[in-house]
N, C-alpha and C. Protein backbone atom coordinates (compact mmCIF):
# COMPACT_ATOMS: atom_id res chain seq x y z
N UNK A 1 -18.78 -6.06 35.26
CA UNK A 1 -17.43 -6.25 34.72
C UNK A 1 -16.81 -4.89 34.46
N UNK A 2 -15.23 -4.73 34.49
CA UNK A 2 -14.90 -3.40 34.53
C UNK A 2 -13.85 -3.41 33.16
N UNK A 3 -14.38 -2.07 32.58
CA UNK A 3 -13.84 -2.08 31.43
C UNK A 3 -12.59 -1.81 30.78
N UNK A 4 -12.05 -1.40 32.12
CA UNK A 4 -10.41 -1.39 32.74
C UNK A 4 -9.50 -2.12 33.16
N UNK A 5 -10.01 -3.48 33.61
CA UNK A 5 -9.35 -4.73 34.23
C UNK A 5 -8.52 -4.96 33.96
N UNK A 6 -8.01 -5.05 32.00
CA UNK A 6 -7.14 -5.03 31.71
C UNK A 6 -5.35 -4.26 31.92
N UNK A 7 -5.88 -3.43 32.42
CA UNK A 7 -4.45 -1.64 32.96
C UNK A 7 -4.81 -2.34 33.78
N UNK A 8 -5.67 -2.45 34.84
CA UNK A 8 -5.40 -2.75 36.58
C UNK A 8 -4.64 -3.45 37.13
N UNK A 9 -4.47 -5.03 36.57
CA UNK A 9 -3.86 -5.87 36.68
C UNK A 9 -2.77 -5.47 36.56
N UNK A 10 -1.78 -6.19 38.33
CA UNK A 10 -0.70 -5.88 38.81
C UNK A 10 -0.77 -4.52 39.64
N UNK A 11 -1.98 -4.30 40.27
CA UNK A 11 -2.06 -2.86 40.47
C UNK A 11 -3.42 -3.65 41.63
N UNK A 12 -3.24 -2.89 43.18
CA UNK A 12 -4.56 -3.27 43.85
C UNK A 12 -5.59 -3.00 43.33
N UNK A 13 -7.00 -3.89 43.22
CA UNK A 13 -8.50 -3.81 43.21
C UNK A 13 -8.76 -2.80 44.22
N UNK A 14 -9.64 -1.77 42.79
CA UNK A 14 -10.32 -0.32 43.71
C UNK A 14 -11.54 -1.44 44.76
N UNK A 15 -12.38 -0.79 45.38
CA UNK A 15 -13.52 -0.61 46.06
C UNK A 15 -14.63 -0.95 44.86
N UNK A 16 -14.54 -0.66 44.03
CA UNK A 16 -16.15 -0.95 42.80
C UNK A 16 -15.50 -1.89 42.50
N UNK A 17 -14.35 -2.86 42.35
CA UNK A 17 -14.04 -4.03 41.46
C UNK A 17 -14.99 -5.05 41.97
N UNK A 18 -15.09 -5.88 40.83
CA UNK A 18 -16.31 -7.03 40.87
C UNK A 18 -15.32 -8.30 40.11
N UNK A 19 -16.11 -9.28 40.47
CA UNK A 19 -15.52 -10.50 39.56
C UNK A 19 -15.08 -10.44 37.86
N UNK A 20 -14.24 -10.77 37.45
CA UNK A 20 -14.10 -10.61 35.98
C UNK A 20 -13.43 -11.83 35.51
N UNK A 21 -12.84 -11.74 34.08
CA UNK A 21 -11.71 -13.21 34.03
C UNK A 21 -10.74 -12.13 32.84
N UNK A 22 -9.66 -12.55 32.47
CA UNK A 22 -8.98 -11.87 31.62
C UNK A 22 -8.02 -13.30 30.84
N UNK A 23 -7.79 -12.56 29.64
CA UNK A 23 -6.70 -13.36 28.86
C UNK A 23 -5.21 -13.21 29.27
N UNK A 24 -4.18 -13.88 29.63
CA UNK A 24 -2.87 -13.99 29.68
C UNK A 24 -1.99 -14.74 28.90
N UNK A 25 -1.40 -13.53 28.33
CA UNK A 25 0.04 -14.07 27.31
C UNK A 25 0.59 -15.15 28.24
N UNK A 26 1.35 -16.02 27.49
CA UNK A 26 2.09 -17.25 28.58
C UNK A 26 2.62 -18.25 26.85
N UNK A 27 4.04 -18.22 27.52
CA UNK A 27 4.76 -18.64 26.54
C UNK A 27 5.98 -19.77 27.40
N UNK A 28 5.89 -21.18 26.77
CA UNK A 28 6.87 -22.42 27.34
C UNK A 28 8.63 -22.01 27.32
N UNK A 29 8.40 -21.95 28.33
CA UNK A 29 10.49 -21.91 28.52
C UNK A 29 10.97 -22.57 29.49
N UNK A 30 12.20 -22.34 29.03
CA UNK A 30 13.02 -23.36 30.00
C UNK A 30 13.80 -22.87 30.76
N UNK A 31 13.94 -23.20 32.13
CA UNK A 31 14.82 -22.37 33.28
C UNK A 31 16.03 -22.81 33.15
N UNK A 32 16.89 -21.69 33.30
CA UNK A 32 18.08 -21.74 33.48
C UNK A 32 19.20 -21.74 34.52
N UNK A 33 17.83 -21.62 35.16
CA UNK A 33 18.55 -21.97 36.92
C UNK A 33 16.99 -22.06 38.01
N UNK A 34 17.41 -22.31 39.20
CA UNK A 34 15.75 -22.55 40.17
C UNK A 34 15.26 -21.48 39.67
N UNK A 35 13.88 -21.50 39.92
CA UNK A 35 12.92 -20.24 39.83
C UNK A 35 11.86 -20.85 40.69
N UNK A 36 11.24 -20.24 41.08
CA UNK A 36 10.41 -20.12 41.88
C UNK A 36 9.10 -19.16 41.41
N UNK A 37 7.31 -19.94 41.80
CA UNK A 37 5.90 -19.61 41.21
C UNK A 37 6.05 -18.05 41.97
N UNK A 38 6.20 -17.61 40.31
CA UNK A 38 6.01 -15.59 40.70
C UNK A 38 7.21 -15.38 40.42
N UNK A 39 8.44 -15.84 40.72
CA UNK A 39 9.45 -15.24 40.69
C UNK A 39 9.61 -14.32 39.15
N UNK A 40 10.07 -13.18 38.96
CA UNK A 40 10.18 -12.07 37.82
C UNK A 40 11.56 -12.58 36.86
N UNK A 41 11.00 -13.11 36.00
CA UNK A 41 12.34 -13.92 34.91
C UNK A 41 12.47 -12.64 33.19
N UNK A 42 13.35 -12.87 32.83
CA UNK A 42 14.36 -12.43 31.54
C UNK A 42 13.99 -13.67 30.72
N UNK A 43 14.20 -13.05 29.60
CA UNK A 43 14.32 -14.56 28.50
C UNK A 43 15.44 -14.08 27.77
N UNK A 44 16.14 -14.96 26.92
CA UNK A 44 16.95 -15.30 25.96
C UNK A 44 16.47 -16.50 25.42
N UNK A 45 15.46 -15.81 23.87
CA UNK A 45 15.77 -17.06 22.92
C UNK A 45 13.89 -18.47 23.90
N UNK A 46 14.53 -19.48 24.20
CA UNK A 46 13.28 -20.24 24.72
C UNK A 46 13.60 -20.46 26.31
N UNK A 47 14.80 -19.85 27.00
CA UNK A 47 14.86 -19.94 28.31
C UNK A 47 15.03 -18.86 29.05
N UNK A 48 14.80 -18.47 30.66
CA UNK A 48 14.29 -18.10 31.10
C UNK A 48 14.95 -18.05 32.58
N UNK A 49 15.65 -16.86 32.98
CA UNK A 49 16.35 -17.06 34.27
C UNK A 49 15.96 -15.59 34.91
N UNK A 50 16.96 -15.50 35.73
CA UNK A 50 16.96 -14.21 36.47
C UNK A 50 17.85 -13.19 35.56
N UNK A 51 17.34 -12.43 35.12
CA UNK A 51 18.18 -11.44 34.07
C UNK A 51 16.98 -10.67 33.69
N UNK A 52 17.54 -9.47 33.96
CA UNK A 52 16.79 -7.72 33.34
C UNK A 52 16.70 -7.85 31.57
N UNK A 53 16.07 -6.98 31.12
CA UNK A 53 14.85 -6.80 31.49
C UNK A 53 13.67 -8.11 32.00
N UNK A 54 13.68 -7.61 32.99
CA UNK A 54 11.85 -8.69 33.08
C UNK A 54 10.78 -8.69 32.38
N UNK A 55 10.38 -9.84 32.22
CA UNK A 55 9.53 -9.66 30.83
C UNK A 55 7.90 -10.25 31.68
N UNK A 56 8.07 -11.14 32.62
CA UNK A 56 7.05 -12.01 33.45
C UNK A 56 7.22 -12.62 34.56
N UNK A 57 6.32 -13.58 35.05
CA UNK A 57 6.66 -14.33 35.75
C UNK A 57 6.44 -15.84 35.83
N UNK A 58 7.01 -16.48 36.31
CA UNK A 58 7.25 -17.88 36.67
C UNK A 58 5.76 -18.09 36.45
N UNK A 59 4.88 -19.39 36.03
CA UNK A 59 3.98 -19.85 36.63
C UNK A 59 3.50 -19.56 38.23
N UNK A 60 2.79 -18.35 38.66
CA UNK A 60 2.34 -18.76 39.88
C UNK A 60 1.40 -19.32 40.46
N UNK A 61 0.68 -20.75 39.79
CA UNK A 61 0.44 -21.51 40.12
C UNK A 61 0.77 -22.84 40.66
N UNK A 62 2.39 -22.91 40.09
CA UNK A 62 3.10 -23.84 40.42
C UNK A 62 3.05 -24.84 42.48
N UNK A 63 3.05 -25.52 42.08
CA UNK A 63 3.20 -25.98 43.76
C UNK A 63 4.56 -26.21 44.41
N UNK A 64 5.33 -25.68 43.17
CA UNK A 64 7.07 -25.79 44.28
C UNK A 64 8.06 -25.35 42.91
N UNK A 65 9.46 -25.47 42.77
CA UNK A 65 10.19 -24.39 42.50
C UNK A 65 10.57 -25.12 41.05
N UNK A 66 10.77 -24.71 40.06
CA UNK A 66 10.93 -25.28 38.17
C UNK A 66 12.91 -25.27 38.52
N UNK A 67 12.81 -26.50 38.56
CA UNK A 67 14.40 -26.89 38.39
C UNK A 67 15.10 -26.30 36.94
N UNK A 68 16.25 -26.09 37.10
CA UNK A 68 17.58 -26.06 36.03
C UNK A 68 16.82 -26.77 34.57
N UNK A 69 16.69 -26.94 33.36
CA UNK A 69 16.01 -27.13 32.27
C UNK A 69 14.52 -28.15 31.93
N UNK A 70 13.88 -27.20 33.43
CA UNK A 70 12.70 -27.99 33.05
C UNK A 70 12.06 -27.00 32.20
N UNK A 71 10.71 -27.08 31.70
CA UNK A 71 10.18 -26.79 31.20
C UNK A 71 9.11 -26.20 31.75
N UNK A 72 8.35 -25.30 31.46
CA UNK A 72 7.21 -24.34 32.64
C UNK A 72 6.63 -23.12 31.51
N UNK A 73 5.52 -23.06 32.30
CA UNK A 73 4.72 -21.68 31.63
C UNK A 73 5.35 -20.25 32.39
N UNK A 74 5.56 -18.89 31.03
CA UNK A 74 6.13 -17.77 31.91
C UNK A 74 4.63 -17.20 31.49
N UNK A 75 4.31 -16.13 32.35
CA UNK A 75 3.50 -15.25 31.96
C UNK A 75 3.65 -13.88 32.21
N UNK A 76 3.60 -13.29 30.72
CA UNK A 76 4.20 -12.57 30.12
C UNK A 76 3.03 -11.10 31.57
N UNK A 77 3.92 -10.19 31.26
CA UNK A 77 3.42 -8.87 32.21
C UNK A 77 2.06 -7.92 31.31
N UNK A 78 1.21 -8.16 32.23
CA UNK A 78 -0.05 -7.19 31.55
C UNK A 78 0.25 -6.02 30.91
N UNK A 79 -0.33 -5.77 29.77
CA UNK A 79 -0.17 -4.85 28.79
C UNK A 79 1.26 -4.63 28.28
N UNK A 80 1.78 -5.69 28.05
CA UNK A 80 3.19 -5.61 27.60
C UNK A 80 3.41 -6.64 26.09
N UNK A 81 2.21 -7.35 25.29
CA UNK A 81 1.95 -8.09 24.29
C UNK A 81 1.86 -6.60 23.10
N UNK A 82 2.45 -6.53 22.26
CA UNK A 82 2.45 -5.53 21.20
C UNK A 82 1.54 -6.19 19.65
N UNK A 83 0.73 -7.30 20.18
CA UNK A 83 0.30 -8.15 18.79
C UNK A 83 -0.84 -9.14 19.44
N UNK A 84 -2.23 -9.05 19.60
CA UNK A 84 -2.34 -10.39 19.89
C UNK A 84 -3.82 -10.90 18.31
N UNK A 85 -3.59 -11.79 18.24
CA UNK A 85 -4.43 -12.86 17.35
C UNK A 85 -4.81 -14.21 18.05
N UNK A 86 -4.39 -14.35 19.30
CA UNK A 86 -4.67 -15.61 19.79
C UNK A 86 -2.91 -16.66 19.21
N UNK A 87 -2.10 -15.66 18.89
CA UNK A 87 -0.76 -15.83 18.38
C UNK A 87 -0.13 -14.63 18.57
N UNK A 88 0.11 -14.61 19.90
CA UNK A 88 1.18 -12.74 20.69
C UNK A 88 2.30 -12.45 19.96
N UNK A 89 2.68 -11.64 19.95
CA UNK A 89 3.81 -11.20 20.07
C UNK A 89 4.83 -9.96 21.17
N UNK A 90 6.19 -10.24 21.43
CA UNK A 90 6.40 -9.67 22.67
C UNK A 90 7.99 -9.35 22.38
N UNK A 91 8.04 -8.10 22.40
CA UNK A 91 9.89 -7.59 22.26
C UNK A 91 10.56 -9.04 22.49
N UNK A 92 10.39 -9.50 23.61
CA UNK A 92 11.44 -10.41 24.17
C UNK A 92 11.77 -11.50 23.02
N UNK A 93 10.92 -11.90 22.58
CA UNK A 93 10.55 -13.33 21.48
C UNK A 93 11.11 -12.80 20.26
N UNK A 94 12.33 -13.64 19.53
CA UNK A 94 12.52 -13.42 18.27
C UNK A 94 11.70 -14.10 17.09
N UNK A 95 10.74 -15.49 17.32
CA UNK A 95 10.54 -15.70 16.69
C UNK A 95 8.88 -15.02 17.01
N UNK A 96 8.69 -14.97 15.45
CA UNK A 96 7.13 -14.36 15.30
C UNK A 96 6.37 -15.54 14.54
N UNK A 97 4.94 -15.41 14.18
CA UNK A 97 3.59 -15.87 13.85
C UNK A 97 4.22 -16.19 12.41
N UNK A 98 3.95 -17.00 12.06
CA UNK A 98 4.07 -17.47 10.53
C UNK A 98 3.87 -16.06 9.83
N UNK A 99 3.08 -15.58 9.89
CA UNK A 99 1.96 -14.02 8.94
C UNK A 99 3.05 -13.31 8.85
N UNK A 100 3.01 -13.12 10.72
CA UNK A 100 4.09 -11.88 10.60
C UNK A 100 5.76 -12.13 10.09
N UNK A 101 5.57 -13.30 10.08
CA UNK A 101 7.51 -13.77 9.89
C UNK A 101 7.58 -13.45 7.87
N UNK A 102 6.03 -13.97 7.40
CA UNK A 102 6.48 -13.93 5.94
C UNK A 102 6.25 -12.36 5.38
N UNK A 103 5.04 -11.81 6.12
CA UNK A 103 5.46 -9.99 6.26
C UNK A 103 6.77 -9.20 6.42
N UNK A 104 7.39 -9.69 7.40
CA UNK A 104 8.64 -9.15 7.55
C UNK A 104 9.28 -9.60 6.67
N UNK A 105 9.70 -10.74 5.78
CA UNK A 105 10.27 -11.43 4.87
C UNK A 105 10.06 -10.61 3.99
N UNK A 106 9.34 -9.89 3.06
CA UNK A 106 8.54 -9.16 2.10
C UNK A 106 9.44 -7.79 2.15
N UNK A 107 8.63 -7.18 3.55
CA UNK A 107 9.50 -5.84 4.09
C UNK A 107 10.74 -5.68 4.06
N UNK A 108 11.38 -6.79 4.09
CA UNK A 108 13.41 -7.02 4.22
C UNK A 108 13.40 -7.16 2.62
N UNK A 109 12.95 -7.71 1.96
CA UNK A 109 13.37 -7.92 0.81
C UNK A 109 12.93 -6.28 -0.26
N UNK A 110 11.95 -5.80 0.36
CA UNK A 110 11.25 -4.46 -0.36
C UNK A 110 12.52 -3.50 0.10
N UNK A 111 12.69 -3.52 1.53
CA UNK A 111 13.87 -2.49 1.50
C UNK A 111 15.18 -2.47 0.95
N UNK A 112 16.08 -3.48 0.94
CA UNK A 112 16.64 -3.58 0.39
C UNK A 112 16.29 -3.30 -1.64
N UNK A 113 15.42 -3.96 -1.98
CA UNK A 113 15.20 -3.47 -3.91
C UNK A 113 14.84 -1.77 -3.78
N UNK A 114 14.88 -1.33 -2.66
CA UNK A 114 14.86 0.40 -2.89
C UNK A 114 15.94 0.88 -1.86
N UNK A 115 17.03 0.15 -1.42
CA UNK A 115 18.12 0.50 -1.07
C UNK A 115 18.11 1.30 0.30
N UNK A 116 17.52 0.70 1.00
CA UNK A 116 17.07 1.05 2.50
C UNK A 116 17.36 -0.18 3.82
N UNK A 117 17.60 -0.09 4.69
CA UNK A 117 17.26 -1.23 5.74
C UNK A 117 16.17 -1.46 6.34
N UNK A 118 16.00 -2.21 6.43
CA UNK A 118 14.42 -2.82 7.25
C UNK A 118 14.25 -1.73 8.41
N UNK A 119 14.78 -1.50 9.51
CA UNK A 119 14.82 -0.60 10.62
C UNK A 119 14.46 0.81 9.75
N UNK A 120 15.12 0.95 8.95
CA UNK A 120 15.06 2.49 8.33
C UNK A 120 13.55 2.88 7.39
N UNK A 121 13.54 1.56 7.13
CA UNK A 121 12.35 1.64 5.81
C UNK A 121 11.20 1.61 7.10
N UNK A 122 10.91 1.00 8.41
CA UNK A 122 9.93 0.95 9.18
C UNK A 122 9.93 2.24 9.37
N UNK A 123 10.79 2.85 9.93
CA UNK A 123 11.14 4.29 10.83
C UNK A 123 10.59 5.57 9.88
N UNK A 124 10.73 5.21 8.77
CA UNK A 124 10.24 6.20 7.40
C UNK A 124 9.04 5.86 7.16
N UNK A 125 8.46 4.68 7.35
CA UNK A 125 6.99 4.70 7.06
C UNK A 125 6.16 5.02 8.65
N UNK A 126 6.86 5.16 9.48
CA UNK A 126 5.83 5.54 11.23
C UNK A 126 6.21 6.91 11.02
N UNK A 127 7.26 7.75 10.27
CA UNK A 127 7.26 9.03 10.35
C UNK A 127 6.59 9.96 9.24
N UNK A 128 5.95 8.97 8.17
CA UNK A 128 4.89 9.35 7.00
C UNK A 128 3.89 9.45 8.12
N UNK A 129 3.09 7.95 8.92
CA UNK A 129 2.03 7.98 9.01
C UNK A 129 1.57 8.94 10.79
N UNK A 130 2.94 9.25 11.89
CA UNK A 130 3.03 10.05 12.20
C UNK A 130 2.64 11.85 11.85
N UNK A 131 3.61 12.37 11.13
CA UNK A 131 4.31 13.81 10.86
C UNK A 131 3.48 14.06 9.41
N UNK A 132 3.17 13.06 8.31
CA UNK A 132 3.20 13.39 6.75
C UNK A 132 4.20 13.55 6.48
N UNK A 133 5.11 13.19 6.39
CA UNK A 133 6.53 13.54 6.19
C UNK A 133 6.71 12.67 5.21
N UNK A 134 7.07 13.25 4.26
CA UNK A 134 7.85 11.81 2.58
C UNK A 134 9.44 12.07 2.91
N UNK A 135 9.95 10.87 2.49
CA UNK A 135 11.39 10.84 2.45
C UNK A 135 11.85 11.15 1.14
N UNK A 136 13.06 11.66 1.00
CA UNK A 136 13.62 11.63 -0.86
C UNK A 136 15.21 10.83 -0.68
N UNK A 137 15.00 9.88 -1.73
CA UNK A 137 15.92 9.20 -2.22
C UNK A 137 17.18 9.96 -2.96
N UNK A 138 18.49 9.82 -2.56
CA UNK A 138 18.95 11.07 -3.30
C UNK A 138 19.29 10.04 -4.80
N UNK A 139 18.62 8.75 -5.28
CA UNK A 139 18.56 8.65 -6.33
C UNK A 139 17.59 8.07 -7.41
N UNK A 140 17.86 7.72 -8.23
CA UNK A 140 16.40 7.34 -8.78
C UNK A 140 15.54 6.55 -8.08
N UNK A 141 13.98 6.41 -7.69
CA UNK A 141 13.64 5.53 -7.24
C UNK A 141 12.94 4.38 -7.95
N UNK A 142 13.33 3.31 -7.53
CA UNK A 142 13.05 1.55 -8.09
C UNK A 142 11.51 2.17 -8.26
N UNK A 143 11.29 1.13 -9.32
CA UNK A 143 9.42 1.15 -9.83
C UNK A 143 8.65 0.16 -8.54
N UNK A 144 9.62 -0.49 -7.74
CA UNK A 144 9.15 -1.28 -6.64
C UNK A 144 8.12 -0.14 -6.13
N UNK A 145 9.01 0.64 -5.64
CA UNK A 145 8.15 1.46 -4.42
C UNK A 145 6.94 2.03 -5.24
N UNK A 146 6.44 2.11 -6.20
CA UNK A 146 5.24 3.24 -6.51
C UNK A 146 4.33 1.47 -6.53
N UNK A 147 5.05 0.39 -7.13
CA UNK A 147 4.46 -0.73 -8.00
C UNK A 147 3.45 -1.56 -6.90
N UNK A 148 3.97 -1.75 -6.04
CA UNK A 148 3.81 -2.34 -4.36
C UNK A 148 3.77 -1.56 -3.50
N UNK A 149 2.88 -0.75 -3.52
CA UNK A 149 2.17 0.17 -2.09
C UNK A 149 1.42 -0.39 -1.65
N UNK A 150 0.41 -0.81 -2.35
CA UNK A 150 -0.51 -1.77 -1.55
C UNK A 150 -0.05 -2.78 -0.83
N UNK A 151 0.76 -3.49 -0.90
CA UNK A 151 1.22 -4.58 -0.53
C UNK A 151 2.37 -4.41 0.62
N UNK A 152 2.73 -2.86 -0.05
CA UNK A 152 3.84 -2.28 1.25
C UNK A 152 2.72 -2.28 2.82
N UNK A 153 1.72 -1.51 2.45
CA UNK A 153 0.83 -1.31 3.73
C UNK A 153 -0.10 -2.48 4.56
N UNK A 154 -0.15 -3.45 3.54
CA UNK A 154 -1.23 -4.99 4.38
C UNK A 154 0.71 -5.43 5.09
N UNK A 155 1.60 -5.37 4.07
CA UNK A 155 2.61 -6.37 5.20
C UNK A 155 2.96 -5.29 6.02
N UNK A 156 2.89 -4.13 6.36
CA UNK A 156 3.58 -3.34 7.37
C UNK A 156 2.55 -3.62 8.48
N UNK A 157 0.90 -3.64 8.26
CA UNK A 157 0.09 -3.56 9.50
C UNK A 157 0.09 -5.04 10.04
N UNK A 158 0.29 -6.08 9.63
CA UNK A 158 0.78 -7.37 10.03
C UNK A 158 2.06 -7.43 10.65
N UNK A 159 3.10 -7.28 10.64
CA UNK A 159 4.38 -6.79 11.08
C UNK A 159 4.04 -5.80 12.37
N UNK A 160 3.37 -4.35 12.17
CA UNK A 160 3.59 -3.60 13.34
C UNK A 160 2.27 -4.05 14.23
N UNK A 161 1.02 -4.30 13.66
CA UNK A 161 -0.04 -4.46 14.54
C UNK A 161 -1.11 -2.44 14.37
N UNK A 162 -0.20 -1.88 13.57
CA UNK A 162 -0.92 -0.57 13.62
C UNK A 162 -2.25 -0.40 12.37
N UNK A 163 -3.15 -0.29 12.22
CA UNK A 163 -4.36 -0.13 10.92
C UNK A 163 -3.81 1.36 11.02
N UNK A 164 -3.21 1.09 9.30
CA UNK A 164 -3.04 2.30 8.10
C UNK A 164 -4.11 2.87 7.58
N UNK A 165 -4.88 3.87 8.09
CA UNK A 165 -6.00 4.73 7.04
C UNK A 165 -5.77 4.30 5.73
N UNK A 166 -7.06 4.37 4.88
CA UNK A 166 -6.53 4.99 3.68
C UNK A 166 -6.15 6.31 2.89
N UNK A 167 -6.73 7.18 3.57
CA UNK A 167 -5.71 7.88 3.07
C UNK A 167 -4.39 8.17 2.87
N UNK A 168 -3.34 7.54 4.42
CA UNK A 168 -2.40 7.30 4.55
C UNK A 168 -1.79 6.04 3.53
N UNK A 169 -2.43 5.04 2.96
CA UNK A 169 -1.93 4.15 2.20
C UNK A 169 -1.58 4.46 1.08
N UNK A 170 -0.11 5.64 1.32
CA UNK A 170 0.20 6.08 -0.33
C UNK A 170 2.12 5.82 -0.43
N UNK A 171 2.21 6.00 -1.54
CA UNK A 171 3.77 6.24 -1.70
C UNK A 171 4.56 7.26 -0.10
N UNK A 172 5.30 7.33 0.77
CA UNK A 172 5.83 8.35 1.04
C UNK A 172 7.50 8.15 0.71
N UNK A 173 8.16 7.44 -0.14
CA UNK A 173 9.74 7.79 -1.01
C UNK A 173 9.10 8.49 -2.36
N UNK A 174 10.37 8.94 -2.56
CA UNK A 174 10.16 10.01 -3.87
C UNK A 174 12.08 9.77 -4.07
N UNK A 175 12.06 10.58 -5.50
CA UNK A 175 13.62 10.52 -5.59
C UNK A 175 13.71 12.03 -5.62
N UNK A 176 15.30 12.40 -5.51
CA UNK A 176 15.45 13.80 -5.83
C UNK A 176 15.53 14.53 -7.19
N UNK A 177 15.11 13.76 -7.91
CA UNK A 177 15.61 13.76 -9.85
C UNK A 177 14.52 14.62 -9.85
């Protein structure tokens, strides 16, 4: 078995490849016009047409072409799942995993009680655990942020899929006072 199979896929079998089996993302949608087994589909939402970015393809197992709102398996493009638990996650998909939906719920509500946006409060904690870099608040900061660190870092690695060291599991806001 090759311990690479995973990157290869979508890419010709070298000369040493041997039999293997692999896992594939594959998520139910609905066409929005013919498609055809293989054809390279877009999503919006739970359907699924010809539209950039491509995210997968059609069932290519199918034995003939997924009419206007039927229903069909897409499968999603190798190494393009940013989350898996046996419950993926994939840019394209707005909705997420129960875990991660009430994580993010937490995170939206934490940024905002320290006066930040969700996008901003992520972007400040990948540039702590990046650079070391702390941010400063140019005003007092809420007792949230020192009170709920712990809790900042289990819902951020559920949400991004990244394991936070501990050493990294610290405050990085501060105020300017």
């Amino acid at each position: 078995m090759s311990n690479d199979l995973g990157t290869t896929i979508g890419k010709l079998a070298d000369d040493g490849a041997g039999r293997d089996a692999i896992h594939v993302a594959v998520a139910p949608m609905i066409a929005t016009e013919r498609l055809w087994p293989g054809q390279h589909v877009g999503v919006i939402g739970d359907r699924a047409g010809v539209r950039e970015p491509f995210v997968g393809i059609v069932d290519p197992f199918l034995a003939g072409a997924v009419q206007e709102g039927q229903r069909f398996w897409l499968f999603l493009y190798p190494n393009t799942v940013t989350l898996l638990r046996h419950q993926w996650t994939h840019p394209a998909f707005s909705d997420a995993a129960p875990a991660q939906s009430s994580s993010e719920a937490w995170l939206r509500l934490h940024a905002e009680a320290i006066g930040l946006s969700y996008g901003r409060l992520i972007e400040l904690a990948n540039e702590w655990l990046q650079y070391g870099e702390y941010h400063t608040l140019s005003y007092d900061t809420p007792d949230v942020v020192y009170e709920d660190n712990e809790k900042f870092w289990t819902h951020f690695e559920v949400v991004t899929g990244k394991k936070v060291d501990a050493d990294k599991r610290q405050t990085f806001i501060s105020c300017s006072c």
